[in-house]
C-alpha atoms as a PDB file:
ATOM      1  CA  UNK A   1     -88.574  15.291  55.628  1.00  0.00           C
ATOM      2  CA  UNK A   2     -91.752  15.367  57.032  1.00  0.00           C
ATOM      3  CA  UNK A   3     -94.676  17.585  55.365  1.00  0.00           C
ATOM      4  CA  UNK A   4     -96.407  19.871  57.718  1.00  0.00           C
ATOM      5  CA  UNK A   5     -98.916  18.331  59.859  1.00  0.00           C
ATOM      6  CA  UNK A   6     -97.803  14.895  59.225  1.00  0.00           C
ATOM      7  CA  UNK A   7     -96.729  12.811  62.153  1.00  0.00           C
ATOM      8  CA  UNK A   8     -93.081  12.083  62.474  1.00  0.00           C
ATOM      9  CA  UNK A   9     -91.970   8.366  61.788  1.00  0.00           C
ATOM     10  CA  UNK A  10     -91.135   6.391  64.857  1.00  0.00           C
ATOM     11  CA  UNK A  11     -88.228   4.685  64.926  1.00  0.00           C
ATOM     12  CA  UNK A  12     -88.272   1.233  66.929  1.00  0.00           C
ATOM     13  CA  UNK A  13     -85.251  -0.288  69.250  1.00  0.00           C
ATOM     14  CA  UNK A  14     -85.122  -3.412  70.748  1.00  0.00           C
ATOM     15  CA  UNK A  15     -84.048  -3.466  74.651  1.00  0.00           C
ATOM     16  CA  UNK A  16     -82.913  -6.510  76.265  1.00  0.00           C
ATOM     17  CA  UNK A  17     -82.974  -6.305  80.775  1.00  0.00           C
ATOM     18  CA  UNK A  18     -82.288  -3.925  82.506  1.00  0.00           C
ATOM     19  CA  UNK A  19     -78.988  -2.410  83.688  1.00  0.00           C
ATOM     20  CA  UNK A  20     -79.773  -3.702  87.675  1.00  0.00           C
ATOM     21  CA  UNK A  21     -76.395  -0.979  88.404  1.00  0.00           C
ATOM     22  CA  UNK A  22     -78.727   2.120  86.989  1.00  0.00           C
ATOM     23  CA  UNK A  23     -79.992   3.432  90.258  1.00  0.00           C
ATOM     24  CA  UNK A  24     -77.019   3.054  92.067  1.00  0.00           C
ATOM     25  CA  UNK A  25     -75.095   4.847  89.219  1.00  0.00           C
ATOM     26  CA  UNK A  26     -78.077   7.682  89.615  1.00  0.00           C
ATOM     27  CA  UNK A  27     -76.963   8.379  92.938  1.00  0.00           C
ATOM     28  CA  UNK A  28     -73.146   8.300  92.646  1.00  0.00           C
ATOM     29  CA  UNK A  29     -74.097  11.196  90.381  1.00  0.00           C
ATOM     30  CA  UNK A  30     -76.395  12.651  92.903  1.00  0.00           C
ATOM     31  CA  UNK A  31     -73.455  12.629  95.576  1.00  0.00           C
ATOM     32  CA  UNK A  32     -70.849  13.660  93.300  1.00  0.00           C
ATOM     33  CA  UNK A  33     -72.193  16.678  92.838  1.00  0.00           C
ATOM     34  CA  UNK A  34     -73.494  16.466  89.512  1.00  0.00           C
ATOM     35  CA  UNK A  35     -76.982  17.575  89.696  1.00  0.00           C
ATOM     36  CA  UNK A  36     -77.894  18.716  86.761  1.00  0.00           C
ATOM     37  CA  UNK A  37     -77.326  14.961  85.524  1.00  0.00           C
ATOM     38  CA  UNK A  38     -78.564  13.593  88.374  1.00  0.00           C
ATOM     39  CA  UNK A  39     -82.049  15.654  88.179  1.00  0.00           C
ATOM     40  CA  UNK A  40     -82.589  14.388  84.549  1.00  0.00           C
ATOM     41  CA  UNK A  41     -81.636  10.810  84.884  1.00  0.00           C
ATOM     42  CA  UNK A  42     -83.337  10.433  88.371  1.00  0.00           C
ATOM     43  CA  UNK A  43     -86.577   8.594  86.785  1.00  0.00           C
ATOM     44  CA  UNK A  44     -85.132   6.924  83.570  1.00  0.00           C
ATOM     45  CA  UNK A  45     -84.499   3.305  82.955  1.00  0.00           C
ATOM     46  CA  UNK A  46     -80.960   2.039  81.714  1.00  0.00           C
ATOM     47  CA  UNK A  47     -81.338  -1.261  79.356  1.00  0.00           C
ATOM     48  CA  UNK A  48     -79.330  -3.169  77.468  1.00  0.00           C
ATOM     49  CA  UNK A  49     -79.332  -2.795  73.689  1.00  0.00           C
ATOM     50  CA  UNK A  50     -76.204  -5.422  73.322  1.00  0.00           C
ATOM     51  CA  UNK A  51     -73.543  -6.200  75.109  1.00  0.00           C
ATOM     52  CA  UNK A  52     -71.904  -2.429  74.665  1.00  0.00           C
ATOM     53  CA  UNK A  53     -74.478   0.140  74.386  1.00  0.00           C
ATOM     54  CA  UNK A  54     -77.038   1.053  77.216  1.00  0.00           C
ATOM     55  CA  UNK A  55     -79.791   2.668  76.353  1.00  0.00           C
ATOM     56  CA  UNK A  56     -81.577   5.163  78.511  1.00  0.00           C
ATOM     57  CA  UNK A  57     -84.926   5.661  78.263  1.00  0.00           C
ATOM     58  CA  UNK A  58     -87.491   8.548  79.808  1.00  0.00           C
ATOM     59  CA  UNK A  59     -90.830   7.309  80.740  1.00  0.00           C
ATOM     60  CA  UNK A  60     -91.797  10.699  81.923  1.00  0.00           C
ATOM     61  CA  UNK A  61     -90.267  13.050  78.996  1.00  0.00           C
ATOM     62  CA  UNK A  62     -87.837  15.506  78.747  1.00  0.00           C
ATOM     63  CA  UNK A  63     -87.230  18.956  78.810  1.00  0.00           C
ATOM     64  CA  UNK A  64     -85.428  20.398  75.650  1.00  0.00           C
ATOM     65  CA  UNK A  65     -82.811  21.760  78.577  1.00  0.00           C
ATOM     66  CA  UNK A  66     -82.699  18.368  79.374  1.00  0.00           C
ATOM     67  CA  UNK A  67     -81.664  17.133  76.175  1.00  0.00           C
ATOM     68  CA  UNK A  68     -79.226  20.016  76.111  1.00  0.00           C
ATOM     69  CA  UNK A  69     -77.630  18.904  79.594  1.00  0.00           C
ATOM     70  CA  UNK A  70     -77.469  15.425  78.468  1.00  0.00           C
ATOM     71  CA  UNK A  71     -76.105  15.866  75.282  1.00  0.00           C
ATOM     72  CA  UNK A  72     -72.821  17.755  76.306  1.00  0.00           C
ATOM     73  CA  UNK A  73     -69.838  15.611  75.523  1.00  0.00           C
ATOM     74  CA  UNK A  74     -68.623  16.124  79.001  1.00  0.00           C
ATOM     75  CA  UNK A  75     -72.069  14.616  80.123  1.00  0.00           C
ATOM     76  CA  UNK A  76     -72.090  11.487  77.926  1.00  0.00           C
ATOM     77  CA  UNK A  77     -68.367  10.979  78.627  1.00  0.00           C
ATOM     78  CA  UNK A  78     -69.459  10.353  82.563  1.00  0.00           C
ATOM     79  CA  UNK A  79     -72.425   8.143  82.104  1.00  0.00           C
ATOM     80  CA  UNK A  80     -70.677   5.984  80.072  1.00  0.00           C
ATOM     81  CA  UNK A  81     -67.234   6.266  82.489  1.00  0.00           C
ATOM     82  CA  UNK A  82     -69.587   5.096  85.300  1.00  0.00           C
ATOM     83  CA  UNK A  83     -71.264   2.621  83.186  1.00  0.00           C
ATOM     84  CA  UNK A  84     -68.042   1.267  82.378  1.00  0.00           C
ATOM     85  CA  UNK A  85     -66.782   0.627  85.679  1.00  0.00           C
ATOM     86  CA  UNK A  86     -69.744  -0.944  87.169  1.00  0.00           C
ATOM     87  CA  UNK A  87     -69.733  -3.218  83.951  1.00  0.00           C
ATOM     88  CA  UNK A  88     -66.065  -4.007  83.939  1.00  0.00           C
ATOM     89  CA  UNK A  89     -65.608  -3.173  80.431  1.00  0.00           C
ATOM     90  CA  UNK A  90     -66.063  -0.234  77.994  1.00  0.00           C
ATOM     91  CA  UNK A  91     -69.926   0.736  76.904  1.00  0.00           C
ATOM     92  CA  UNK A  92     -71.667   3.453  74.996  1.00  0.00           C
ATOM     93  CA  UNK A  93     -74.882   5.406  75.738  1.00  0.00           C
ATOM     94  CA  UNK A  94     -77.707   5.747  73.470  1.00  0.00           C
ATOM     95  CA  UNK A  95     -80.419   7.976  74.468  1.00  0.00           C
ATOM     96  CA  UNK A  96     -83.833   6.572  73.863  1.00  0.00           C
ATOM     97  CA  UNK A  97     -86.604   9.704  73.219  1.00  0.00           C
ATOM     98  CA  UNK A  98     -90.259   9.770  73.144  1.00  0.00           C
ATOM     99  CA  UNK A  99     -90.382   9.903  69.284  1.00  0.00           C
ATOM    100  CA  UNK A 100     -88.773   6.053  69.658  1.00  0.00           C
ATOM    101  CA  UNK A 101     -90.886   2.920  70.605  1.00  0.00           C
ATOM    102  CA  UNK A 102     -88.771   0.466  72.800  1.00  0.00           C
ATOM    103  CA  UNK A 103     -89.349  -3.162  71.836  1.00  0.00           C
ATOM    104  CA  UNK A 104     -88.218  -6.218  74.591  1.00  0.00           C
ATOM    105  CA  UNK A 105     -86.184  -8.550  72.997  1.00  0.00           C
ATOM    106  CA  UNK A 106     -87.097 -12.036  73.393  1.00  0.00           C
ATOM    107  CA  UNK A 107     -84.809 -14.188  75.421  1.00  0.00           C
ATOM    108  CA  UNK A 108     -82.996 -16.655  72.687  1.00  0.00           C
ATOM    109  CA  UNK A 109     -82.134 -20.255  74.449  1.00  0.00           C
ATOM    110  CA  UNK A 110     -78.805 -21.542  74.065  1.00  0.00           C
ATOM    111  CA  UNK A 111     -79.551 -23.192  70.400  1.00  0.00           C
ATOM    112  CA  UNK A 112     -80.772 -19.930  68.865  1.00  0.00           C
ATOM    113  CA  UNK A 113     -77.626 -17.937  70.442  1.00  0.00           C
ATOM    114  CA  UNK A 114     -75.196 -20.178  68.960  1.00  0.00           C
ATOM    115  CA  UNK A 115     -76.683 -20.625  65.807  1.00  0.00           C
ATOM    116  CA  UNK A 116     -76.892 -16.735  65.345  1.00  0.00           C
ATOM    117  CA  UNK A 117     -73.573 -16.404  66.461  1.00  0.00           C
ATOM    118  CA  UNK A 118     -72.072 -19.274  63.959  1.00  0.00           C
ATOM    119  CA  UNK A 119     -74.022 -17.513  61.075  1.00  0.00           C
ATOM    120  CA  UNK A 120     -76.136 -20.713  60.730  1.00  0.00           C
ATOM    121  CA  UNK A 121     -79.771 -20.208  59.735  1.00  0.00           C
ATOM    122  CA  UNK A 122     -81.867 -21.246  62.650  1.00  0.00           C
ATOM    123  CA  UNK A 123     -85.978 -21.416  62.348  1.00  0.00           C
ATOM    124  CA  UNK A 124     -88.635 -22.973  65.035  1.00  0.00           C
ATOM    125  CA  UNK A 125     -91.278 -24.106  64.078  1.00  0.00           C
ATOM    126  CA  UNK A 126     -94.495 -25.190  66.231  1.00  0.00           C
END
């Protein structure tokens, strides 16, 4: 809990690139007839935060209707249908608010990747 007056604490998530199938998935919404998603998603960015979770992030803000539209269980259960299919396998949403700070994740070359994934301690040093 946060005292009056004191700023809230910012919580941090890493992104990896970009979901290149966001804009197109925008769209489908637009011509679907879902415009209420469509109008809030139009200028977001969809990244990956691993290899089944987008997260969707709004440069520009949101409106607290916004969140409410977004939020719906019937909402979140089409992004992530859509997402799905243009993935070719099941993903999750995870909406990224102003009150977060989005970190890039540094691309890992292959030696770091299968190290991590192995559980074997890996350190560079220069």
């Amino acid at each position: 809990m946060c005292l009056p007056g004191t700023p809230k604490p910012v919580k941090t998530i890493e992104v990896g690139e970009r979901l290149e199938e966001w804009p197109k998935i925008v769209k489908e919404l637009k011509d679907a007839g879902k415009i209420m998603l469509y109008r809030n998603l139009m200028n977001t960015i969809a990244s990956k935060i691993n290899d089944l979770i987008i997260g969707i992030q709004f440069p520009k803000g949101i409106t607290s209707f916004g969140k409410t539209i977004l939020e719906k269980s019937e909402s979140i259960s089409e992004l992530e249908r859509r997402i799905s299919m243009e993935c070719g396998k099941p993903m999750k949403i995870k909406y990224i608010y102003e009150d977060t700070q989005v970190v890039q994740k540094k691309e890992k070359n292959q030696i770091e990747s299968f190290a991590e994934d192995n559980g074997i301690q890996f350190n560079v040093v220069e």
